[in-house]
Each structure stands twice: as structure tokens, then as C-alpha cells.
N, C-alpha and C. Protein backbone atom coordinates (compact mmCIF):
# COMPACT_ATOMS: atom_id res chain seq x y z
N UNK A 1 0.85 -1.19 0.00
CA UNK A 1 0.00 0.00 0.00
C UNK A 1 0.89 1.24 0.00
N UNK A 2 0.44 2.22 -1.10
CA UNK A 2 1.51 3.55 -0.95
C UNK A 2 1.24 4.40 0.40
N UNK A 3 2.30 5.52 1.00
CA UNK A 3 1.77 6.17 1.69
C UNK A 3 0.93 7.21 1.12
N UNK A 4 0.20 7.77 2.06
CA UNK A 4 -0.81 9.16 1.65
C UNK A 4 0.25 10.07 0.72
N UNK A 5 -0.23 10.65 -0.18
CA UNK A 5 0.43 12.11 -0.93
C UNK A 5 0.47 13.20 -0.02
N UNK A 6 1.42 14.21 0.07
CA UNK A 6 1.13 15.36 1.21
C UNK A 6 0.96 16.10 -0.25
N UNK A 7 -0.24 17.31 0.71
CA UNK A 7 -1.37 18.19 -0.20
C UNK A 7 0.06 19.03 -0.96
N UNK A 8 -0.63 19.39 -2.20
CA UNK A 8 0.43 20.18 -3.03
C UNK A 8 0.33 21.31 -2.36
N UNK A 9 1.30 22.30 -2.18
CA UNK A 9 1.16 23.79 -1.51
C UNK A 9 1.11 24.52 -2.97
N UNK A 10 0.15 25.43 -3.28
CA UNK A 10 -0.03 26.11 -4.54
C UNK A 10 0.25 27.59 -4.43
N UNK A 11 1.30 27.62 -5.37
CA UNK A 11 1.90 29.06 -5.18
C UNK A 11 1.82 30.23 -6.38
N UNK A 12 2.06 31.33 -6.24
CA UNK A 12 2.12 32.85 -7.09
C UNK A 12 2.50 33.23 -6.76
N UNK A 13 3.72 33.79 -7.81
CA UNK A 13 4.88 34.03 -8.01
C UNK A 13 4.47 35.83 -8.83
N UNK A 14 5.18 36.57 -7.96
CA UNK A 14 4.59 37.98 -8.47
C UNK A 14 6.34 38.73 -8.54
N UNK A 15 6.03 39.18 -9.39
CA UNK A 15 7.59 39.70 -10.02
C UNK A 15 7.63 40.80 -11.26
N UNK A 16 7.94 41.89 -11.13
CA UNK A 16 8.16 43.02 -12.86
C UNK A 16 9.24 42.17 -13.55
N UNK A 17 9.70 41.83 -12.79
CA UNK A 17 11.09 40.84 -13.82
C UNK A 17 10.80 39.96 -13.96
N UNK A 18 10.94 39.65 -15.41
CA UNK A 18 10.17 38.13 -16.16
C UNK A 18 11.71 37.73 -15.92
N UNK A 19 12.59 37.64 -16.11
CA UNK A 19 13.64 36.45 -15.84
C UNK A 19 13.63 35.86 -14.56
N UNK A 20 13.59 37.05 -13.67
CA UNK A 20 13.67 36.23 -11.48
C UNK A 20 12.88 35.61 -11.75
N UNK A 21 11.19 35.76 -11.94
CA UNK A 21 9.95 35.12 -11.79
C UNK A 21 9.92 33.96 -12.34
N UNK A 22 10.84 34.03 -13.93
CA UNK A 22 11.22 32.63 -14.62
C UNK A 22 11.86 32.03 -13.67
N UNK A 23 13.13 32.19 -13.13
CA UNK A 23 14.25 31.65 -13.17
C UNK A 23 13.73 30.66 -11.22
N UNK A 24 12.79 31.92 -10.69
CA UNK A 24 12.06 31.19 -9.50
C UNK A 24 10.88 30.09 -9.80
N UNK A 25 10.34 30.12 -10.67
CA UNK A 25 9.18 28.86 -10.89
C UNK A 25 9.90 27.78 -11.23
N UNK A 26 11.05 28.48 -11.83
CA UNK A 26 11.46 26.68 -12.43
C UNK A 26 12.27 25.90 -11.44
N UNK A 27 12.54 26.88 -10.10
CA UNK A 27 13.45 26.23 -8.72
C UNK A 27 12.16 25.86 -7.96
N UNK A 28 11.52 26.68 -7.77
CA UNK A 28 10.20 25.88 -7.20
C UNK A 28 9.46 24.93 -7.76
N UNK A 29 9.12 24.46 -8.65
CA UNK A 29 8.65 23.35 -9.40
C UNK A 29 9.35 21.90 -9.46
N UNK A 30 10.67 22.25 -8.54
CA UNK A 30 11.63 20.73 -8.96
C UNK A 30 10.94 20.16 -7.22
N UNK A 31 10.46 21.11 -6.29
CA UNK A 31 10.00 20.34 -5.24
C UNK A 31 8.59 19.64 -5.77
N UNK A 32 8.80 18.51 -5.01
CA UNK A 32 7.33 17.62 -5.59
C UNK A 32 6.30 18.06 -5.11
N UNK A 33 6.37 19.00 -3.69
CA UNK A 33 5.04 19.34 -2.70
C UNK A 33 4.48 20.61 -3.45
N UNK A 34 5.23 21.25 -4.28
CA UNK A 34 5.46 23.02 -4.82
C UNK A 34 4.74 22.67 -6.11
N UNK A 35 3.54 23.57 -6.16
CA UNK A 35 2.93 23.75 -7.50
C UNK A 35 3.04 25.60 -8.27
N UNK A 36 3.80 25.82 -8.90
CA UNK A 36 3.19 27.23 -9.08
C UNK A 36 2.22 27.56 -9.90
N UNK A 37 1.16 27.90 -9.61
CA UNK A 37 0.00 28.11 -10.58
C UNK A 37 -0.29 29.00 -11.07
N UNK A 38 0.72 30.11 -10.68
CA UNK A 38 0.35 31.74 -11.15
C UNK A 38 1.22 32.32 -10.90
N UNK A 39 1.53 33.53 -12.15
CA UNK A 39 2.54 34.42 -12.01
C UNK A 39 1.52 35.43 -12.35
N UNK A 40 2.33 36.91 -12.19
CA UNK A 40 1.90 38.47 -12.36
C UNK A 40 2.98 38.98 -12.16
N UNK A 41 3.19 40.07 -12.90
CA UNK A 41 4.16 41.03 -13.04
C UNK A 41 3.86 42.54 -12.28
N UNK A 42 2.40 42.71 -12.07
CA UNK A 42 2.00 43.44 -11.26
C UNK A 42 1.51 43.18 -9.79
N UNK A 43 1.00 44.55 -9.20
CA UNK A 43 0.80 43.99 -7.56
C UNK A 43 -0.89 43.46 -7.98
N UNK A 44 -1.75 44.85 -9.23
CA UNK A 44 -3.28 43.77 -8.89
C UNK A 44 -3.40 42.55 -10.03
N UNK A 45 -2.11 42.54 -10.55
CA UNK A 45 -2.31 41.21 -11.54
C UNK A 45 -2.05 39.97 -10.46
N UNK A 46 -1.66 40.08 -9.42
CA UNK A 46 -1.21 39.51 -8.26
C UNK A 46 -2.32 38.88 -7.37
N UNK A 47 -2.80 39.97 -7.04
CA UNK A 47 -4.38 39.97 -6.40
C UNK A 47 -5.59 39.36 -6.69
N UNK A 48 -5.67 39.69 -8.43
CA UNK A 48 -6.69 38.84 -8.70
C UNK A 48 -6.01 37.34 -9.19
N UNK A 49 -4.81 37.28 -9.68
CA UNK A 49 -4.33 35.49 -9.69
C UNK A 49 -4.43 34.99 -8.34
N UNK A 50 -4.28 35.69 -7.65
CA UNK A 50 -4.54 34.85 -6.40
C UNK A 50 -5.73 34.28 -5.48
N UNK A 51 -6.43 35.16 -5.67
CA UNK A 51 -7.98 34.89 -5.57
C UNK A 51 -8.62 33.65 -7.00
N UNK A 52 -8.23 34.03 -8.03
CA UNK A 52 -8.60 32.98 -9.16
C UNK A 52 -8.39 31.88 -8.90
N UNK A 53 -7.03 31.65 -8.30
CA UNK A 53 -6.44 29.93 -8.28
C UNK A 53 -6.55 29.53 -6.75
N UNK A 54 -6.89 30.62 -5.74
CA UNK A 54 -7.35 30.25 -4.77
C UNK A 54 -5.79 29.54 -4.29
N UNK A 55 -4.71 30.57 -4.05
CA UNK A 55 -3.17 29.97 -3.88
C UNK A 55 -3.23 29.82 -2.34
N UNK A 56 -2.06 29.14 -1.94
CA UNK A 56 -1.87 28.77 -0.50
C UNK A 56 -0.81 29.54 -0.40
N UNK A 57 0.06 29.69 -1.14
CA UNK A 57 1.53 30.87 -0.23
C UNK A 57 1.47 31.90 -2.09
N UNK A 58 1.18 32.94 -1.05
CA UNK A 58 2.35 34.22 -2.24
C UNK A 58 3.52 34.64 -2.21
N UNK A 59 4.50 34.65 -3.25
CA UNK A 59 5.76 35.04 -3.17
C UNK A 59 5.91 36.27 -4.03
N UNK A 60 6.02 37.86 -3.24
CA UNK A 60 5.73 38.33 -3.75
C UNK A 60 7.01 39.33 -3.75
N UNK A 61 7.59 40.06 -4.99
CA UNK A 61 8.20 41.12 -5.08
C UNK A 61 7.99 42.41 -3.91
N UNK A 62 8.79 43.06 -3.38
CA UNK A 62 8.44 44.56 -3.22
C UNK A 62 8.06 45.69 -3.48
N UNK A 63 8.94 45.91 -4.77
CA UNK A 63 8.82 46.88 -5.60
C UNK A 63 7.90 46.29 -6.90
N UNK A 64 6.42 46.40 -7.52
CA UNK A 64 6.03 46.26 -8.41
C UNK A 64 5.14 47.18 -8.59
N UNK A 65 4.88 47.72 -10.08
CA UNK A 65 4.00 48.33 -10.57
C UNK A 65 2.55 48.35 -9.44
N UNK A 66 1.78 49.50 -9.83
CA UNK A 66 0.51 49.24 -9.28
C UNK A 66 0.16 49.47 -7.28
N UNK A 67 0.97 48.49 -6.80
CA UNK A 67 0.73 48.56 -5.54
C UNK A 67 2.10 47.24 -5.16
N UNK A 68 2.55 48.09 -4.15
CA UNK A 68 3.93 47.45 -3.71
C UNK A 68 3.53 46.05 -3.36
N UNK A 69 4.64 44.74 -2.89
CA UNK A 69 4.23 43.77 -2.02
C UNK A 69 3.71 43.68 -0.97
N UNK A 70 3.49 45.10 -0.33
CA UNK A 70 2.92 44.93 1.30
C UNK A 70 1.41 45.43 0.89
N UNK A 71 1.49 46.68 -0.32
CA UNK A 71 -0.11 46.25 -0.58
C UNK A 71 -0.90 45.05 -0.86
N UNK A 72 0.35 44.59 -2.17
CA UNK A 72 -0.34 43.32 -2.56
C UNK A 72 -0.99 42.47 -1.32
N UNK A 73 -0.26 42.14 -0.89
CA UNK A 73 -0.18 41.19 0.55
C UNK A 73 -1.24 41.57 1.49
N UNK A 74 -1.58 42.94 1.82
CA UNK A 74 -2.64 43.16 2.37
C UNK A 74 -4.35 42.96 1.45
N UNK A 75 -4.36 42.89 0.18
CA UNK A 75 -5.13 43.03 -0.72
C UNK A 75 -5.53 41.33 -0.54
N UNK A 76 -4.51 40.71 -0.59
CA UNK A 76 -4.88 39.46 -0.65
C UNK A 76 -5.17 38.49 0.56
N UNK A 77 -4.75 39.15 1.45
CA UNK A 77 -5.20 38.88 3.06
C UNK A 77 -6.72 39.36 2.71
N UNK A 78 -7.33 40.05 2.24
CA UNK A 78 -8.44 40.46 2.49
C UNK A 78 -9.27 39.56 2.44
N UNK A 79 -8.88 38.92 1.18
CA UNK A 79 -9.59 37.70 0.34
C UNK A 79 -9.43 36.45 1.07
N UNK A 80 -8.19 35.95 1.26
CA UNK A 80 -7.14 34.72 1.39
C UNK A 80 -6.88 35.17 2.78
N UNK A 81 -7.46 35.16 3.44
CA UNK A 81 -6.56 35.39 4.82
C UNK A 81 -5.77 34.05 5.55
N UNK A 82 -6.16 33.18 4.77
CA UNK A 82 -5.28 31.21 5.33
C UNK A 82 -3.68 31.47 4.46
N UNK A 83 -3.69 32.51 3.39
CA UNK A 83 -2.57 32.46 2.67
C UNK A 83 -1.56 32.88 3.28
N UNK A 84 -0.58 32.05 2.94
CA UNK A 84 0.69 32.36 3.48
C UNK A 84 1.39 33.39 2.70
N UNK A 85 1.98 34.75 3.00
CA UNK A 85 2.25 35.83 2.30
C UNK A 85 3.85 36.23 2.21
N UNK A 86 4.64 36.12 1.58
CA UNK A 86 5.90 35.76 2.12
C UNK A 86 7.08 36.84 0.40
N UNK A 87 7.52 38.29 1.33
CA UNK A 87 7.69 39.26 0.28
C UNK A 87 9.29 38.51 0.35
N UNK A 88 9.81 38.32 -1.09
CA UNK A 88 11.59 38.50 -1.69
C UNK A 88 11.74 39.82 -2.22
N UNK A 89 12.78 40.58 -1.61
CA UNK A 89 13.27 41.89 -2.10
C UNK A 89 14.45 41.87 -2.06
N UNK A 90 15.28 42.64 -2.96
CA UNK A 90 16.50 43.18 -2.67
C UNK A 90 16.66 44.49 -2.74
N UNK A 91 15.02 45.04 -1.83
CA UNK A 91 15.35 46.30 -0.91
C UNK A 91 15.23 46.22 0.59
N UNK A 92 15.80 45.61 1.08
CA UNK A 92 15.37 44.85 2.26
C UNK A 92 15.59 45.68 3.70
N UNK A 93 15.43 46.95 3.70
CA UNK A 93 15.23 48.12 4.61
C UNK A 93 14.13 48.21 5.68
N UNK A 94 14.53 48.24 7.30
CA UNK A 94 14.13 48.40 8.20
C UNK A 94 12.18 48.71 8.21
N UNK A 95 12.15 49.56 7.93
CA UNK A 95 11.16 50.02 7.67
C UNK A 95 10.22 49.25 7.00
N UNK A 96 10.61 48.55 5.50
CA UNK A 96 9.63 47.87 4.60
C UNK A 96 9.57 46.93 5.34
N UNK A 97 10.08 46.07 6.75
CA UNK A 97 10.10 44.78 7.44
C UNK A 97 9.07 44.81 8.23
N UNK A 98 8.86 45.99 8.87
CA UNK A 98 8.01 46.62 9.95
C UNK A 98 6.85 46.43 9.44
N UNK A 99 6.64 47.41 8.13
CA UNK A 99 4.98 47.44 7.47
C UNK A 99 4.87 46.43 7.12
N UNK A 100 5.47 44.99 6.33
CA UNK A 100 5.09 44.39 6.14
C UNK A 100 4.80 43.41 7.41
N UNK A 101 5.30 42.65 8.22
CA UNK A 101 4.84 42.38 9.21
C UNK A 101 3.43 42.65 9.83
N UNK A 102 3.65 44.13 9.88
CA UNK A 102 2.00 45.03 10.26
C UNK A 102 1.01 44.43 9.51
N UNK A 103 1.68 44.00 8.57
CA UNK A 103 0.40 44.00 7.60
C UNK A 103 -0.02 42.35 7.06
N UNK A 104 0.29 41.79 7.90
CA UNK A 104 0.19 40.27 7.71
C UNK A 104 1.67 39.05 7.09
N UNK A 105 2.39 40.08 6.72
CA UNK A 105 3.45 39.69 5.77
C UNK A 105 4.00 38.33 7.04
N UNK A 106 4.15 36.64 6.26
CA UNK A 106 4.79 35.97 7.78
C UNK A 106 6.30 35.55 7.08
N UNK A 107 6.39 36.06 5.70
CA UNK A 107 8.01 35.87 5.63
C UNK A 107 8.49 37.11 4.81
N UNK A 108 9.64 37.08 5.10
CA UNK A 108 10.27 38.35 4.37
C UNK A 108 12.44 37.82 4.19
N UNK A 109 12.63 38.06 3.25
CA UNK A 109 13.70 37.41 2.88
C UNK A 109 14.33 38.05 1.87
N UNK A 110 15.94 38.47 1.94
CA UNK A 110 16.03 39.05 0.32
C UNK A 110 16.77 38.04 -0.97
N UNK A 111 16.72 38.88 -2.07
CA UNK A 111 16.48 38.20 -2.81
C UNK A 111 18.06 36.84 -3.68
N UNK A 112 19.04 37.48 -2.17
CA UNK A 112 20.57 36.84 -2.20
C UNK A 112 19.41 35.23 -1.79
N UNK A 113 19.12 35.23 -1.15
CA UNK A 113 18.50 33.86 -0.67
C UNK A 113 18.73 32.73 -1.13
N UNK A 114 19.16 31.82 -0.76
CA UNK A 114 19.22 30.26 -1.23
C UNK A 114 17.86 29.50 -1.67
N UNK A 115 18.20 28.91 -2.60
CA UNK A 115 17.21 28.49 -3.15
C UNK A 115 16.58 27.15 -1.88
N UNK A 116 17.17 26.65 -1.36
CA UNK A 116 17.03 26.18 -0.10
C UNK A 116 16.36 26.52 0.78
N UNK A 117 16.69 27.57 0.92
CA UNK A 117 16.36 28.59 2.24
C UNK A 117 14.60 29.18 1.78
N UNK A 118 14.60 29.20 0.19
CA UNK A 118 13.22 29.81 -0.40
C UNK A 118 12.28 28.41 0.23
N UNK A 119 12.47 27.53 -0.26
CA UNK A 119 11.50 26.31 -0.16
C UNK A 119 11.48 26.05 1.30
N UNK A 120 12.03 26.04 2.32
CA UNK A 120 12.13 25.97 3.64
C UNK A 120 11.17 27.19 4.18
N UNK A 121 11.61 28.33 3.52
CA UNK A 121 10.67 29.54 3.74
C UNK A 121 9.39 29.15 3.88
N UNK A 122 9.16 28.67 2.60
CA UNK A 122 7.99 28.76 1.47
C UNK A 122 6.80 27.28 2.66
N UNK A 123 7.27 26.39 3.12
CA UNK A 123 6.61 25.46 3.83
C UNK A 123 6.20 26.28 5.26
N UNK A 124 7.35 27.23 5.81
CA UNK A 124 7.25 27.37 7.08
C UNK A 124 6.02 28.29 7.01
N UNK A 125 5.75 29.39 6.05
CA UNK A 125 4.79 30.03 6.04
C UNK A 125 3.43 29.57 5.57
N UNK A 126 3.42 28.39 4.91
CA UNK A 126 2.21 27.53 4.41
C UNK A 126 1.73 26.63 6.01
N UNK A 127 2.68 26.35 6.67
CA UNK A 127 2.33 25.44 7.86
C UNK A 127 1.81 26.89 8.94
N UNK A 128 1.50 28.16 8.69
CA UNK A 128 1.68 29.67 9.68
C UNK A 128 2.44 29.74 10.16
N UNK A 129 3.93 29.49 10.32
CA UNK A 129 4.68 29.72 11.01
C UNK A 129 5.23 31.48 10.36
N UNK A 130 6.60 32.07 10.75
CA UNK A 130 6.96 33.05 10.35
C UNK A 130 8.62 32.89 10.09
N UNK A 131 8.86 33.55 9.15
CA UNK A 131 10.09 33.57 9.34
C UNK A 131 11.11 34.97 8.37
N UNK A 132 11.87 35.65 9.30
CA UNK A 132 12.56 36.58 8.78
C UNK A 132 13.70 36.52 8.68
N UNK A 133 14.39 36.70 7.74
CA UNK A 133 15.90 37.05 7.63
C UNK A 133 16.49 37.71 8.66
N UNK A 134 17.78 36.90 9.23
CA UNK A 134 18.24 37.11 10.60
C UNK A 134 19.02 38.37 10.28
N UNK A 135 19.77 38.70 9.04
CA UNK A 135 20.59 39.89 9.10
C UNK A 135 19.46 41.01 8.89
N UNK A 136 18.21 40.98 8.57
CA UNK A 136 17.39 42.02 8.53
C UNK A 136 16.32 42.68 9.57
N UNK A 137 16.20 41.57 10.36
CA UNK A 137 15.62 41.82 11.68
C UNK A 137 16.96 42.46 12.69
N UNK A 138 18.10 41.74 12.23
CA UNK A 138 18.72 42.40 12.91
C UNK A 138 19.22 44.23 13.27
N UNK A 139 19.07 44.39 11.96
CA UNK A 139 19.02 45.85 10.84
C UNK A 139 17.69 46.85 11.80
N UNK A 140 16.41 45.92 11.35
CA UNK A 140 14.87 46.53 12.34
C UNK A 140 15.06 47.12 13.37
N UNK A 141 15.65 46.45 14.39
CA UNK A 141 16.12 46.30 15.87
C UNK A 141 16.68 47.47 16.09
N UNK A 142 17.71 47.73 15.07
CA UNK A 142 18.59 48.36 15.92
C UNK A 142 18.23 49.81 15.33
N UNK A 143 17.44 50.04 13.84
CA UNK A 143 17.04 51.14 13.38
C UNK A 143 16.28 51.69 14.23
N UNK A 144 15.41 50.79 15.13
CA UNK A 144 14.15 51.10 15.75
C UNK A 144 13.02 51.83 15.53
N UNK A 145 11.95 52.66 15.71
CA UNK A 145 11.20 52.85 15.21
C UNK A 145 11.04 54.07 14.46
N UNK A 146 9.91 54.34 13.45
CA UNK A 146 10.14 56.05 12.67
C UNK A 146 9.94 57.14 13.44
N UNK A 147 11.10 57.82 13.26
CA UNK A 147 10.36 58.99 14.53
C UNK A 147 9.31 59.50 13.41
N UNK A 148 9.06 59.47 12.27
CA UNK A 148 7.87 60.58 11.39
C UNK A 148 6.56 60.28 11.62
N UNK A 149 5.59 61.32 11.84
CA UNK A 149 4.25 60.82 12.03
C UNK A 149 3.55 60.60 10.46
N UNK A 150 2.46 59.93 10.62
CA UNK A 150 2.03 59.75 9.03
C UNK A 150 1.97 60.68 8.68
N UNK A 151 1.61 62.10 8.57
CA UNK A 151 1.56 63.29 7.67
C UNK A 151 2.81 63.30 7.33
N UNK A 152 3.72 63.50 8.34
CA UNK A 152 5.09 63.94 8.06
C UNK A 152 5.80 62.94 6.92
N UNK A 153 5.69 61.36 6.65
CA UNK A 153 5.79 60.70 6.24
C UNK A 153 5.39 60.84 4.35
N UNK A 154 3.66 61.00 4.87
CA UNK A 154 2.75 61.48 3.65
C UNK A 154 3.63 62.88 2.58
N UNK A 155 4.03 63.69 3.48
CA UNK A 155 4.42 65.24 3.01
C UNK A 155 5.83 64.37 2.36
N UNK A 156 6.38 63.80 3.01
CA UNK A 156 8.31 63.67 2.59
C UNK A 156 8.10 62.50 0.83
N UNK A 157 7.24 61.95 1.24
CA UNK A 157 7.12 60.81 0.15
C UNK A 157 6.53 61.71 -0.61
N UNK A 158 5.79 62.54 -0.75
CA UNK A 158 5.11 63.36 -2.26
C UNK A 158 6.46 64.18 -2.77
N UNK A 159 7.20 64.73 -1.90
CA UNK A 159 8.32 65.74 -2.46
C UNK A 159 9.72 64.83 -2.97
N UNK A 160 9.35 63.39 -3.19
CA UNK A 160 10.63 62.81 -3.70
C UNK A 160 11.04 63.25 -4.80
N UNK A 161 10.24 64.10 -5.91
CA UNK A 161 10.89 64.17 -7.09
C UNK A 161 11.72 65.45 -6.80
N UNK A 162 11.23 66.40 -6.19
CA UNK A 162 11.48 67.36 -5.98
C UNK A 162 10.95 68.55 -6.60
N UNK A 163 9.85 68.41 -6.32
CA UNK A 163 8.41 69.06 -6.42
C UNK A 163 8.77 70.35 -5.95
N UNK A 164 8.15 71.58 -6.49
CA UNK A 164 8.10 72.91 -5.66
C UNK A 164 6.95 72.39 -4.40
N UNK A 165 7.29 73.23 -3.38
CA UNK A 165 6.25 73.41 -2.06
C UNK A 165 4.71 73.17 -2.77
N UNK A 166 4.33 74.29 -4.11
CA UNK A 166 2.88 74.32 -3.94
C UNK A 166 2.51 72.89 -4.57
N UNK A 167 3.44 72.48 -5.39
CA UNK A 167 2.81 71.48 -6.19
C UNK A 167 2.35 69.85 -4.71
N UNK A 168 3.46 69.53 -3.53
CA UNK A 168 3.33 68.97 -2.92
C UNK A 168 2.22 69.31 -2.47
N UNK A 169 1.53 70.67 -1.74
CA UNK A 169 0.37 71.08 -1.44
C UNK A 169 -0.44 70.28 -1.94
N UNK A 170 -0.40 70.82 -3.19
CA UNK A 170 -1.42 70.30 -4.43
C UNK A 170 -1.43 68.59 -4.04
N UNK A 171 -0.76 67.78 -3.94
CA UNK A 171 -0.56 66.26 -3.99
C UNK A 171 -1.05 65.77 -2.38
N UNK A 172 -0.84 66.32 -1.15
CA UNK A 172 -1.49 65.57 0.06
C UNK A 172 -2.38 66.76 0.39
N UNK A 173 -3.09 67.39 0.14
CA UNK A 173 -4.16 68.40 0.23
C UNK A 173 -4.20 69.11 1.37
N UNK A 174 -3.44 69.38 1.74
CA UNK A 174 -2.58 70.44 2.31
C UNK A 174 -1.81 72.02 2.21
N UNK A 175 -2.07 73.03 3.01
CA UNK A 175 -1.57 74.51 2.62
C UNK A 175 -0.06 74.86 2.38
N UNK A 176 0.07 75.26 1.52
CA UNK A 176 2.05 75.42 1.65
C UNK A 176 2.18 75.31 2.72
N UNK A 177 1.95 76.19 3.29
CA UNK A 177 2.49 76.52 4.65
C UNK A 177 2.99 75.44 5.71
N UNK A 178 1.61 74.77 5.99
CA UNK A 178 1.70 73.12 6.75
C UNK A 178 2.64 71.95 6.21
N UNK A 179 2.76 72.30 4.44
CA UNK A 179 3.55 71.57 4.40
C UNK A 179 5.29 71.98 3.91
N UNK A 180 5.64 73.03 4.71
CA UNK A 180 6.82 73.90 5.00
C UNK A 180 7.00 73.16 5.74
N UNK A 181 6.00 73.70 6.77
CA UNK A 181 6.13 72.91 8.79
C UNK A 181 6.27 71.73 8.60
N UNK A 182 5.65 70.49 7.90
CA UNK A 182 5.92 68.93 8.26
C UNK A 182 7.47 68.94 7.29
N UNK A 183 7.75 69.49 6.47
CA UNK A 183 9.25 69.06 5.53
C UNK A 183 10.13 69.77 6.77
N UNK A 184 10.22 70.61 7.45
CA UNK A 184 11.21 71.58 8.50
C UNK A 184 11.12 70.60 9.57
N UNK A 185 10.01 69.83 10.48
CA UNK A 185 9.93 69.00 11.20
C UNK A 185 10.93 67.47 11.01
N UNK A 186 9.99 67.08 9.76
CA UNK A 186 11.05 66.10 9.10
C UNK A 186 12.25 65.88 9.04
N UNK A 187 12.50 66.62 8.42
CA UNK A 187 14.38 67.07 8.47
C UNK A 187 15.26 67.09 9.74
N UNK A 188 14.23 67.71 10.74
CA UNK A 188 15.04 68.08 12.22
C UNK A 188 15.08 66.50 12.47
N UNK A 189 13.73 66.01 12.57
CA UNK A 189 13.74 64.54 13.48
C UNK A 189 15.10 63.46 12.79
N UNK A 190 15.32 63.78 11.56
CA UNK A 190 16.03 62.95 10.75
C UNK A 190 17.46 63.51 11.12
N UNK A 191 17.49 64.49 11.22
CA UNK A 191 19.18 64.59 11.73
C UNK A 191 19.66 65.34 10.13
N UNK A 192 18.57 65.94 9.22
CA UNK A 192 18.93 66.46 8.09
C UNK A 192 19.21 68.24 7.45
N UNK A 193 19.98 68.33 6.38
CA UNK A 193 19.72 69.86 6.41
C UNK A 193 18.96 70.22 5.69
N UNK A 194 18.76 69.37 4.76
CA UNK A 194 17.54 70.44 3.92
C UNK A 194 16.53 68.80 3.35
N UNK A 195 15.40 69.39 2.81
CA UNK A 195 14.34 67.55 2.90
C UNK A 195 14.74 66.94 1.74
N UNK A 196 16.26 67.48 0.88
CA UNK A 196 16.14 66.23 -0.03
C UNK A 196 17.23 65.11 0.73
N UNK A 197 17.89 65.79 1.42
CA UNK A 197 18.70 64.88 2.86
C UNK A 197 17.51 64.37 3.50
N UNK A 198 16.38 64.50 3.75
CA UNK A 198 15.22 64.03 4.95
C UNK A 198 14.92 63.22 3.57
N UNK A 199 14.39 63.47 2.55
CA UNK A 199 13.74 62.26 1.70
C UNK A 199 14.73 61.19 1.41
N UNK A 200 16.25 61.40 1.32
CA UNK A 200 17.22 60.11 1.23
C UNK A 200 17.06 59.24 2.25
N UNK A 201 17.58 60.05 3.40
CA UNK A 201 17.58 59.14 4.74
C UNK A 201 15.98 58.46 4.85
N UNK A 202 15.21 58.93 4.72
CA UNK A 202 13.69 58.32 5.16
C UNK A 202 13.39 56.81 3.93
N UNK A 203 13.80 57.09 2.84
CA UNK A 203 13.97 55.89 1.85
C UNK A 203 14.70 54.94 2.16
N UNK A 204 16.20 55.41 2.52
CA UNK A 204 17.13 54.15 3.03
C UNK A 204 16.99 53.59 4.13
N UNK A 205 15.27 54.15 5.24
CA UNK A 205 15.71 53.45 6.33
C UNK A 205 13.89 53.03 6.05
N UNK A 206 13.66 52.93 4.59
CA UNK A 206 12.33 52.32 3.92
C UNK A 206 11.39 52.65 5.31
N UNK A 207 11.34 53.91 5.87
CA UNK A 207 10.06 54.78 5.86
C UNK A 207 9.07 55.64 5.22
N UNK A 208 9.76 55.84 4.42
CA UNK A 208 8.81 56.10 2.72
C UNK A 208 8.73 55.11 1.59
């Protein structure tokens, strides 16, 4: 008599880069338990493959078109809340560890990762367990938390291009003025001199 089959874990694979996304289905597919049933290159091409095929773990990019991995991930918690949600980045900054976490995320890993280490991932978060990259939690820890409040946050992330004052106005609906005061605030809490120093530092420590 054979033993029982263990259930296939069915996965989506979300990636802007068609080679990673290639080059990851075809490492996940050599496990016998690993089905991938869906890719997207976007965050809501993501959302709705995942709801369609009704997946058990998402593996999802950070950075994609549309809505990042921690949206995605929250989008699909909405739906899928049994899904295991599990972001690969190689922006792997304090900050993006935090929100995603917040936001249901139970693995987070970058994208140096062993292909080993993915499929080990990839079960621990299908069984609910969690698991984070030890050099990046370590990174979390010691960044500790944002001093920016969400406006202040809201105001620094609209002026990344480097927007005049009114046009940022114009973008979080807000008076010049107020948003003088949250970019002058910003800057101080950050240890910066002027907010395109406050918008660097706030990116590299992925609070914007």
C-alpha cells in the first residue's frame, strides 16, 4: 500500500522581472510538494491570480508596478486570509520589514536567498509559522522605530521628485504653509539639512 500524498502547496509568483519570476518557478517546481499556478508582473495582476487559483503561499516582489508587495499582501489577506504571504526583495530596509509584518506579511527574505532557504521559507509560512531574515531583523532592531508621524511621512514621500512646495500642497491636500512645517519637522527629526537629505535618509531606512 503507498503512503498518503502530502497536499500540493499552490503558489504565485509575483515579479516586474520576467527572468527572477522565470528563473524562481522553475526552482520551485523541482519540489514535488510546490505547484506554481500563477505568475503576475504586477501587484493587482497579483491579487486577482490569487484569488482565481485560490493559492496557499504568495511570493511576492516589493517593488512592483501598481501597488507594492505589502499592498499586494494586504489586498490578498483580504480575500485569502489562510494564505501564506511571504515578500523576496532586494530592498530589504528596516522600515519595509516593519509594514510588512504590520500588515500580515509571515516571511520576508532578500532576494541573495538560497534556493534552499526559499523552499524551507515557502513550507514554514504555508504550515503559519513566520520567518525573517536574521541579518534584517537584525538591521529593524537596531534602526528602531520612525520617529515621522504619518503626515510627516505622507508630506516627505510626495516631495521625492522634488516638487516645488505648492505642487506637494497640491498632492497631500494640504496649505504650503503646513507643508513647509511637516518638511522643517522632518528634516530636524532625521538629523537632516535640507528635505532632499530628509527624503534620502527616510527611503534608506524604507520609511517612505
Amino acid at each position: 500500500m503507498n503512503p498518503p500524498q502530502s497536499p500540493t502547496i499552490r503558489i504565485l509568483l509575483a515579479d516586474d522581472e520576467h527572468l527572477i519570476r522565470s528563473a524562481m518557478a522553475q526552482m520551485l517546481d523541482l519540489d514535488d510538494d510546490f505547484e506554481v499556478v500563477a505568475q503576475a508582473a504586477t501587484g493587482p495582476e497579483a491579487v486577482a491570480a490569487a484569488v482565481q487559483h485560490r493559492v496557499d503561499v504568495a511570493v511576492l516582489d516589493l517593488q512592483m508596478p501598481g501597488l507594492d508587495g505589502i499592498e499586494t499582501a494586504r489586498a490578498i489577506l483580504a480575500d485569502l486570509p489562510d494564505c501564506g504571504c511571504l515578500v523576496v526583495t532586494s530592498h530589504g530596509r528596516p522600515g519595509y520589514l516593519k509594514r510588512a509584518l504590520a500588515s500580515g506579511v509571515r516571511g520576508f527574505l532578500p532576494k541573495t536567498t538560497s534556493a534552499a532557504t526559499l523552499s524551507q521559507v515557502v513550507r514554514v509560512v504555508h504550515a503559519g509559522g513566520r520567518h525573517v531574515d536574521p541579518e534584517l531583523a537584525a538591521e529593524a532592531i537596531a534602526a528602531g522605530d520612525s520617529p515621522l508621524t504619518p503626515r510627516e511621512a505622507d508630506v516627505l514621500e510626495a516631495a521625492g521628485d522634488a516638487a516645488p512646495v505648492e505642487e506637494i500642497a497640491r498632492r497631500v491636500h494640504l496649505s504650503a504653509g503646513t507643508v513647509r512645517n511637516h518638511l522643517s519637522s522632518a528634516a530636524t527629526k532625521l538629523g537632516a539639512t535640507n528635505r532632499h537629505e530628509a527624503v534620502a535618509t527616510a527611503r534608506r531606512m524604507g520609511w517612505i
